[in-house]
PDB file of N, CA and C in Angstrom:
ATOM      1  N   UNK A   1       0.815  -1.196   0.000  1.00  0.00           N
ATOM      2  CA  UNK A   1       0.000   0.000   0.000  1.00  0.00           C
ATOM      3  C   UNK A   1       0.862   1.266   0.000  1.00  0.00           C
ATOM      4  N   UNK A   2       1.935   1.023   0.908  1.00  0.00           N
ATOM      5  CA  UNK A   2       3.004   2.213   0.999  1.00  0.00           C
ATOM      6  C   UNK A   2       3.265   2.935  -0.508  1.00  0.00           C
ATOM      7  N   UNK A   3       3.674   1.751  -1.027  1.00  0.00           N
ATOM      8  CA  UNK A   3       4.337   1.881  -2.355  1.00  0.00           C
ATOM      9  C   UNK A   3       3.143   2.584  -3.687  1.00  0.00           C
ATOM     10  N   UNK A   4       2.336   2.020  -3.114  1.00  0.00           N
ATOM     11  CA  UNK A   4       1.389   2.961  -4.630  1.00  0.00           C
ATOM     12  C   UNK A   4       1.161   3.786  -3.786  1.00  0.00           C
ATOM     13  N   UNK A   5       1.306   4.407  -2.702  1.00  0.00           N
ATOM     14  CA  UNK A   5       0.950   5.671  -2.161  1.00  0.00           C
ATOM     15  C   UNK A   5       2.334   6.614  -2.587  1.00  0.00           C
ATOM     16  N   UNK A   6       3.204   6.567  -2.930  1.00  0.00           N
ATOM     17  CA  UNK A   6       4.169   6.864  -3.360  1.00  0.00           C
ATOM     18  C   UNK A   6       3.951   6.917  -4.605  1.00  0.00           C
ATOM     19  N   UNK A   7       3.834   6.013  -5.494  1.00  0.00           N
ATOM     20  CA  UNK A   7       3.515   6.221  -6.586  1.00  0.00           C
ATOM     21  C   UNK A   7       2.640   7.205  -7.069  1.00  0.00           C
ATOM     22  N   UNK A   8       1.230   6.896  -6.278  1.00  0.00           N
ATOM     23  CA  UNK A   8       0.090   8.316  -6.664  1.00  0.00           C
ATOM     24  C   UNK A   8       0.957   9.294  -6.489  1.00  0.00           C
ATOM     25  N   UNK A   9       1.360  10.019  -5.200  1.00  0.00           N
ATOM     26  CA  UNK A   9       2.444  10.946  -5.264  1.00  0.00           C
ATOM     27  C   UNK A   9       3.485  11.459  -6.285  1.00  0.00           C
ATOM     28  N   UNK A  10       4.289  10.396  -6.895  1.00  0.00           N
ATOM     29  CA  UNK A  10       5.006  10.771  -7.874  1.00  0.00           C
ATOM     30  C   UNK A  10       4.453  11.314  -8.982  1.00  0.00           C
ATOM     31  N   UNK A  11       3.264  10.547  -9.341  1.00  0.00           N
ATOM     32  CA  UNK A  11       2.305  10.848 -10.883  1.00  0.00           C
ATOM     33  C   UNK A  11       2.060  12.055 -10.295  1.00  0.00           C
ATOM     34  N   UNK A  12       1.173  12.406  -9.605  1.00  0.00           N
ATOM     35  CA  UNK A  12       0.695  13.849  -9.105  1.00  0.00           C
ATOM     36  C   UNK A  12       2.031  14.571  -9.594  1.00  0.00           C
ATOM     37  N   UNK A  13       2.737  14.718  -8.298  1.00  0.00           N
ATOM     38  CA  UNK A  13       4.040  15.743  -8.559  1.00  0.00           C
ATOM     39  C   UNK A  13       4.120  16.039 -10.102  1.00  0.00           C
ATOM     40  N   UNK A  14       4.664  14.706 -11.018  1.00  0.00           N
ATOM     41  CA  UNK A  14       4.498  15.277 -12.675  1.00  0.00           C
ATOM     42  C   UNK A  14       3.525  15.638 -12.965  1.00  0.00           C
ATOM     43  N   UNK A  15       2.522  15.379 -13.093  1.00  0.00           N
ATOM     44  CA  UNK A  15       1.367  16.284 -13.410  1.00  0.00           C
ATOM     45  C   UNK A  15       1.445  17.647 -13.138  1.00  0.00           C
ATOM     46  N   UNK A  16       1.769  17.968 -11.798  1.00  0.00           N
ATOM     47  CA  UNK A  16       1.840  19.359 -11.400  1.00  0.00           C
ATOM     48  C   UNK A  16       3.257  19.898 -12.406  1.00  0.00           C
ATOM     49  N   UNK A  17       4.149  19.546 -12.186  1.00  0.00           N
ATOM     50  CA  UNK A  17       4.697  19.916 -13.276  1.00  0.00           C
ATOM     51  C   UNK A  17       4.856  20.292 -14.789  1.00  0.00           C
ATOM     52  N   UNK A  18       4.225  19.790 -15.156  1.00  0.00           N
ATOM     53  CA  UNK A  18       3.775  19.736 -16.378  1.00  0.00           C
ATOM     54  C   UNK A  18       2.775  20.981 -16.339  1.00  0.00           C
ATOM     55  N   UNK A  19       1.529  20.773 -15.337  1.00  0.00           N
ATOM     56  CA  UNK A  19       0.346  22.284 -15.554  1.00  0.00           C
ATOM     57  C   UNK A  19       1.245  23.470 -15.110  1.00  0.00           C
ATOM     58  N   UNK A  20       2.951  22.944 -14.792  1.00  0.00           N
ATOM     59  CA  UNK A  20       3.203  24.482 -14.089  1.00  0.00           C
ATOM     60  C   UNK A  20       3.765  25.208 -15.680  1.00  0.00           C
ATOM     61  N   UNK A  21       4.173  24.343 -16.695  1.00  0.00           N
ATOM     62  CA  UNK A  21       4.876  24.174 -17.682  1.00  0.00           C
ATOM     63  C   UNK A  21       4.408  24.851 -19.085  1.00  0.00           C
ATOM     64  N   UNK A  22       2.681  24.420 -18.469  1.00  0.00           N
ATOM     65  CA  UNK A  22       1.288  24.872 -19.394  1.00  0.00           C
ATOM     66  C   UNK A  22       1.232  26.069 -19.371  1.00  0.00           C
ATOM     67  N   UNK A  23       1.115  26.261 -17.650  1.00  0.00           N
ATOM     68  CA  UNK A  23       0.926  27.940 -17.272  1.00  0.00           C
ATOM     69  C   UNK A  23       1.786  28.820 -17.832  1.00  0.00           C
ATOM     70  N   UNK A  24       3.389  28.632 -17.523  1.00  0.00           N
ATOM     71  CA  UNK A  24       4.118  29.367 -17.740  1.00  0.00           C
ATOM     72  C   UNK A  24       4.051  29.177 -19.592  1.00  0.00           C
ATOM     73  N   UNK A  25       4.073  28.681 -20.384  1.00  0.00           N
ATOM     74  CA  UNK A  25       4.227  28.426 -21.624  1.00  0.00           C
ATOM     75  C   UNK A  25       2.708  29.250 -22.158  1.00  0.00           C
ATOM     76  N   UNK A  26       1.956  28.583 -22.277  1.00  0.00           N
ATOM     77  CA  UNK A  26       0.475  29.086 -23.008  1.00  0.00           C
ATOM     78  C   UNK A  26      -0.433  29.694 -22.430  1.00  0.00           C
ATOM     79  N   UNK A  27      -0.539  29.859 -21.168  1.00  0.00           N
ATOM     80  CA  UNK A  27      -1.618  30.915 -20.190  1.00  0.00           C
ATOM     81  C   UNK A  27      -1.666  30.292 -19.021  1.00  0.00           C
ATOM     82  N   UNK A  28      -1.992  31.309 -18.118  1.00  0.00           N
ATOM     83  CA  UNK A  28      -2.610  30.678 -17.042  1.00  0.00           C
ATOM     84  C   UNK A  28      -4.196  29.957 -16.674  1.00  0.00           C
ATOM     85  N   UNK A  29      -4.043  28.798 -15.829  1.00  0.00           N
ATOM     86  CA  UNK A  29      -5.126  28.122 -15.683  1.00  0.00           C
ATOM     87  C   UNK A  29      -6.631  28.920 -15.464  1.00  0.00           C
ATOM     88  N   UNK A  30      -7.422  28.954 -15.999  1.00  0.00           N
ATOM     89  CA  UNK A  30      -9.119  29.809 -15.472  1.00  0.00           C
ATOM     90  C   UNK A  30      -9.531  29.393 -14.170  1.00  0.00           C
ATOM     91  N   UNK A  31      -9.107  28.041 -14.240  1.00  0.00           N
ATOM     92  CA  UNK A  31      -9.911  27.166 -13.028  1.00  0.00           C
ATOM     93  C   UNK A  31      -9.360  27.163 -11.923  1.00  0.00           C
ATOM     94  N   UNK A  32      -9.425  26.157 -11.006  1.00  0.00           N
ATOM     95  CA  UNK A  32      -8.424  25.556  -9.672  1.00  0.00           C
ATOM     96  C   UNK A  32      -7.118  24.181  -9.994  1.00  0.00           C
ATOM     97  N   UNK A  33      -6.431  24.500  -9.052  1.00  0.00           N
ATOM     98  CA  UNK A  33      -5.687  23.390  -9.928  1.00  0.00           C
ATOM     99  C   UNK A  33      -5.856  22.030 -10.112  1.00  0.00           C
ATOM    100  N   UNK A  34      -6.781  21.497  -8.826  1.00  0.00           N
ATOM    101  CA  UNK A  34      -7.354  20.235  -9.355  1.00  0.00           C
ATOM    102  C   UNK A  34      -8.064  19.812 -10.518  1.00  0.00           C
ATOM    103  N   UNK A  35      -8.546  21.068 -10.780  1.00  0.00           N
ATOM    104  CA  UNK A  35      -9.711  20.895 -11.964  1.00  0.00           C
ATOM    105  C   UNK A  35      -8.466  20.908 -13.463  1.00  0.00           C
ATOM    106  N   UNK A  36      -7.721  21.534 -13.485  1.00  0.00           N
ATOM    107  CA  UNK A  36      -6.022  21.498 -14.234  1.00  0.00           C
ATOM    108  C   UNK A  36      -5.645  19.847 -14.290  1.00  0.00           C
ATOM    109  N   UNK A  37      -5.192  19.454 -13.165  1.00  0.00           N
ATOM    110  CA  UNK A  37      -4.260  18.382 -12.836  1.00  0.00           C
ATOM    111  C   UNK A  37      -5.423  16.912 -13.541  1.00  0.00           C
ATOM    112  N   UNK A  38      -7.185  17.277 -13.292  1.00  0.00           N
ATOM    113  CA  UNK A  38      -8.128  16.103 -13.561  1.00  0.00           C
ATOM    114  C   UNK A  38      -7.447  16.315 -15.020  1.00  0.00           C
ATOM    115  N   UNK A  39      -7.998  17.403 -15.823  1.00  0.00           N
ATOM    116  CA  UNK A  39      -8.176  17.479 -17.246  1.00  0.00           C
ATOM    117  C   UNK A  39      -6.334  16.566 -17.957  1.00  0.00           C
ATOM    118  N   UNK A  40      -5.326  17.362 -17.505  1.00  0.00           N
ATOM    119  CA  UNK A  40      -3.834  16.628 -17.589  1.00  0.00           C
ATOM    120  C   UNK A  40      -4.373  14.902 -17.474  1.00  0.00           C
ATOM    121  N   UNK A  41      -4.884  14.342 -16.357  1.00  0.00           N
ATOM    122  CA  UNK A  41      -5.276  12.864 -15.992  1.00  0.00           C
ATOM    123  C   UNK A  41      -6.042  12.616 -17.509  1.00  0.00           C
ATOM    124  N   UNK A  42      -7.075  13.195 -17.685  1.00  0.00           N
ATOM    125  CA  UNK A  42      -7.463  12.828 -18.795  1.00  0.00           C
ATOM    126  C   UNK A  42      -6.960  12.955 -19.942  1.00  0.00           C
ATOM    127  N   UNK A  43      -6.457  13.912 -20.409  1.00  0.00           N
ATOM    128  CA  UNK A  43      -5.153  13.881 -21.455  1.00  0.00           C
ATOM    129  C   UNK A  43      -4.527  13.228 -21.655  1.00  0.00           C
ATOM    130  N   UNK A  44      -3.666  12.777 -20.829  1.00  0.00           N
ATOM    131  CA  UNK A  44      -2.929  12.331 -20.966  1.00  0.00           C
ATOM    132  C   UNK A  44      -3.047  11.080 -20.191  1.00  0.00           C
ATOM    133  N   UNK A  45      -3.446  10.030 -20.993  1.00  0.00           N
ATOM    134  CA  UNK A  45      -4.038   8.473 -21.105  1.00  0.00           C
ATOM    135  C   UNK A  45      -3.279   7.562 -20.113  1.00  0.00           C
ATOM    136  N   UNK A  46      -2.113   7.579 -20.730  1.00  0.00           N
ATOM    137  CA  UNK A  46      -1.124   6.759 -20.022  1.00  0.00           C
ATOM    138  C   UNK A  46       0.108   7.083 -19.205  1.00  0.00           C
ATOM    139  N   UNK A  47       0.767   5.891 -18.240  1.00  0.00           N
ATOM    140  CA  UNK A  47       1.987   6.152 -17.788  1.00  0.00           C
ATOM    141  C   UNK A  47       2.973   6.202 -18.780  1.00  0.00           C
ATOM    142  N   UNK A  48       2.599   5.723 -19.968  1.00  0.00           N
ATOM    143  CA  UNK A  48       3.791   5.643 -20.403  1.00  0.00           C
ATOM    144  C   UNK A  48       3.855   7.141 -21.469  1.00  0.00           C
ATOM    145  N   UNK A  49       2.920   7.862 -21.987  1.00  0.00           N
ATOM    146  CA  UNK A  49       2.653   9.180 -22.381  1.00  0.00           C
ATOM    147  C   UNK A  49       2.962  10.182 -21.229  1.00  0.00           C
ATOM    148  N   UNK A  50       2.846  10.190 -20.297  1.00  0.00           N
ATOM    149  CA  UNK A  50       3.240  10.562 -19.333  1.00  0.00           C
ATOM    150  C   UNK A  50       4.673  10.594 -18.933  1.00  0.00           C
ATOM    151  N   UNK A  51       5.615   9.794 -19.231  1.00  0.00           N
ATOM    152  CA  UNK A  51       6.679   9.201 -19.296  1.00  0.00           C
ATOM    153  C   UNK A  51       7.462  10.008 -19.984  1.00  0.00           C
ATOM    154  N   UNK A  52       6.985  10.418 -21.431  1.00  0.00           N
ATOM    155  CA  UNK A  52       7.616  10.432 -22.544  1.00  0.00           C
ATOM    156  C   UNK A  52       7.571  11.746 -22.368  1.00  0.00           C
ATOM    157  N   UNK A  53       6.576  12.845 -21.944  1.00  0.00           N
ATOM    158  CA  UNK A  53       6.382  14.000 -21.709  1.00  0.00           C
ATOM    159  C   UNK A  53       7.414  14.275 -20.420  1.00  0.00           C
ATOM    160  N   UNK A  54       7.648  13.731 -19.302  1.00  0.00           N
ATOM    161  CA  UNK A  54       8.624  14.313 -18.178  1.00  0.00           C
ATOM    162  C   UNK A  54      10.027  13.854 -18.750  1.00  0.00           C
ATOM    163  N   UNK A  55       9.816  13.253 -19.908  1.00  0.00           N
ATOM    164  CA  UNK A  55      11.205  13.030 -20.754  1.00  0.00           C
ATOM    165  C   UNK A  55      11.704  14.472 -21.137  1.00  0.00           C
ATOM    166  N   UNK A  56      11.301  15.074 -21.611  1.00  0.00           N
ATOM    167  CA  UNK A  56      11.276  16.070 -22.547  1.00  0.00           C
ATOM    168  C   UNK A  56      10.735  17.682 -21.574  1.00  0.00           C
ATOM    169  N   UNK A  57      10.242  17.273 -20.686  1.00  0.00           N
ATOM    170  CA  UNK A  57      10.070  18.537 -19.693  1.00  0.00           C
ATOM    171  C   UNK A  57      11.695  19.413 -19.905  1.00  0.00           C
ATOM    172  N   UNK A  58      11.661  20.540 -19.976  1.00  0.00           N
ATOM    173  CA  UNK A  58      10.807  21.675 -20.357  1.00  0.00           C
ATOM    174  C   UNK A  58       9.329  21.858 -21.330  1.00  0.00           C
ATOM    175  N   UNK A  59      10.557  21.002 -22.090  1.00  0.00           N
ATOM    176  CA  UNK A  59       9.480  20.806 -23.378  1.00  0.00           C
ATOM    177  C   UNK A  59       8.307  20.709 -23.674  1.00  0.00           C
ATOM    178  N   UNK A  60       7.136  20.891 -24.239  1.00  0.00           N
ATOM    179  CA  UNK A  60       5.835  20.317 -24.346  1.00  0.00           C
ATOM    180  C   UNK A  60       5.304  20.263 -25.435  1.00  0.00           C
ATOM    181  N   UNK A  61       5.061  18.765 -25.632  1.00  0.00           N
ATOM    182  CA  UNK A  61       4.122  18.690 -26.992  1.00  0.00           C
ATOM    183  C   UNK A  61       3.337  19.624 -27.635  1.00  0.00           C
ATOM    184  N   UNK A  62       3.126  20.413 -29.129  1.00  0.00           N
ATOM    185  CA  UNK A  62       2.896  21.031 -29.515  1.00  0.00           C
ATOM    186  C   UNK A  62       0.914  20.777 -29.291  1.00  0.00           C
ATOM    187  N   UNK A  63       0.963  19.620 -29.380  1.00  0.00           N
ATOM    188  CA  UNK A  63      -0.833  18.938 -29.382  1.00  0.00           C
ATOM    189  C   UNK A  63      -0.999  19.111 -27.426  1.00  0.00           C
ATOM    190  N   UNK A  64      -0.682  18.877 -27.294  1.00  0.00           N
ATOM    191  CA  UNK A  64      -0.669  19.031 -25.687  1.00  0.00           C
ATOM    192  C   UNK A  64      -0.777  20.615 -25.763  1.00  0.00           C
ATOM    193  N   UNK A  65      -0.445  21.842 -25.956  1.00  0.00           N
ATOM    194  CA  UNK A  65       0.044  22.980 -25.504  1.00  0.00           C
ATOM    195  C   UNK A  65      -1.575  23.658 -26.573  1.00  0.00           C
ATOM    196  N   UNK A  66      -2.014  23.076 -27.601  1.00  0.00           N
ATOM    197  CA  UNK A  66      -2.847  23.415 -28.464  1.00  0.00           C
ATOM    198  C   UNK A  66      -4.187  23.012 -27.562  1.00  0.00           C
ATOM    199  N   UNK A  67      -4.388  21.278 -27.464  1.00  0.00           N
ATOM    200  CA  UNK A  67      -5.332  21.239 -26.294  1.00  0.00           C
ATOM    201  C   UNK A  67      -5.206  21.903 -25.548  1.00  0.00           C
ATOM    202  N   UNK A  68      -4.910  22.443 -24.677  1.00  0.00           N
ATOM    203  CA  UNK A  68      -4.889  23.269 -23.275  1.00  0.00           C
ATOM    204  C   UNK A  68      -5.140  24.332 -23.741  1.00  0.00           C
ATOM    205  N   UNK A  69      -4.541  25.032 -24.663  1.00  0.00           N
ATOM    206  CA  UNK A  69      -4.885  26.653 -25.167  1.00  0.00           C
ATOM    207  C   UNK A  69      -6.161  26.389 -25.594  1.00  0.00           C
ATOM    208  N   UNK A  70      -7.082  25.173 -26.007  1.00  0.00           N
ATOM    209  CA  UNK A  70      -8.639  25.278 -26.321  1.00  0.00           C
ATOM    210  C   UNK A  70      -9.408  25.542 -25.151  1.00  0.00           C
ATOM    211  N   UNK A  71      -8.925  24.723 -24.360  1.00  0.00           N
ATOM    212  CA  UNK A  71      -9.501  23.971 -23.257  1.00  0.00           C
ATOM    213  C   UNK A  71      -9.958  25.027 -22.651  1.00  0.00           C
ATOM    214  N   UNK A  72      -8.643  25.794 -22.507  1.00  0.00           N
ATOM    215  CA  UNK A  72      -8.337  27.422 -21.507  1.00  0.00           C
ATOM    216  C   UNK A  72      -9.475  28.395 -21.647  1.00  0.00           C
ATOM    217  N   UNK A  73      -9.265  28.412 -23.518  1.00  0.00           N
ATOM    218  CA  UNK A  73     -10.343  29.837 -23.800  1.00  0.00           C
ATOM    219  C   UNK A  73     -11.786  29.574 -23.718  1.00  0.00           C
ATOM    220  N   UNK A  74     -12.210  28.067 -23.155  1.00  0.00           N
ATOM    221  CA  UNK A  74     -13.291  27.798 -22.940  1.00  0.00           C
ATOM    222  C   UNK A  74     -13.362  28.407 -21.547  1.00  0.00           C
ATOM    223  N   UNK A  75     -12.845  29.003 -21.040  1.00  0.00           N
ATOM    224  CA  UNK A  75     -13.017  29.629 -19.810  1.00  0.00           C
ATOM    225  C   UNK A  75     -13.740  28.839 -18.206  1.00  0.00           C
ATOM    226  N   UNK A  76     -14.212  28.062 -18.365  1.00  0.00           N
ATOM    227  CA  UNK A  76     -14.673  27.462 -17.442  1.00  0.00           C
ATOM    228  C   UNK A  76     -14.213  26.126 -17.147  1.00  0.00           C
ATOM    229  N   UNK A  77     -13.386  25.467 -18.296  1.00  0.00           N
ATOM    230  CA  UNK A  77     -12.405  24.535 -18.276  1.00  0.00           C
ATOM    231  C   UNK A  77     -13.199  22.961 -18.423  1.00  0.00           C
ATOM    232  N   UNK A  78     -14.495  23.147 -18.841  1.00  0.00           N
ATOM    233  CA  UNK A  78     -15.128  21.936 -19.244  1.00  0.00           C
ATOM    234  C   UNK A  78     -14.741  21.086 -20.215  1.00  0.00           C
TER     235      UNK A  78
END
């Protein structure tokens, strides 16, 4: 149990990283950051997409940075 509690932890932490990555890169979030970090969960499908993205952190996928700039100007973040 320890251990995937750690794990959730780690995924989180990248996640947060990544929306800090969003913010600073394409706008800031409309919403709260959970409501940020769900939409990232849903985005981004897998551990292993997930993976490939904290590979490359700074960096961010051009489709990743395009979703989010939609997502954003929907203003309410639905």
């Amino acid at each position: 149990m320890a251990n995937q509690i750690a794990e959730l932890e780690a995924h989180l932490e990248l996640l947060a990283q990544v929306a800090d990555e969003l913010e600073q890169q394409v706008a800031p979030c409309p919403t709260t950051r959970p409501v940020l970090i769900a939409w990232l969960t849903e985005w981004i499908r897998s551990p292993e997409a997930l993976s490939e993205i904290r590979r490359e952190l700074p960096r961010l996928p051009q489709v990743l940075k395009s979703a989010y700039s939609e997502w954003n100007h929907l203003g309410d973040g639905d």
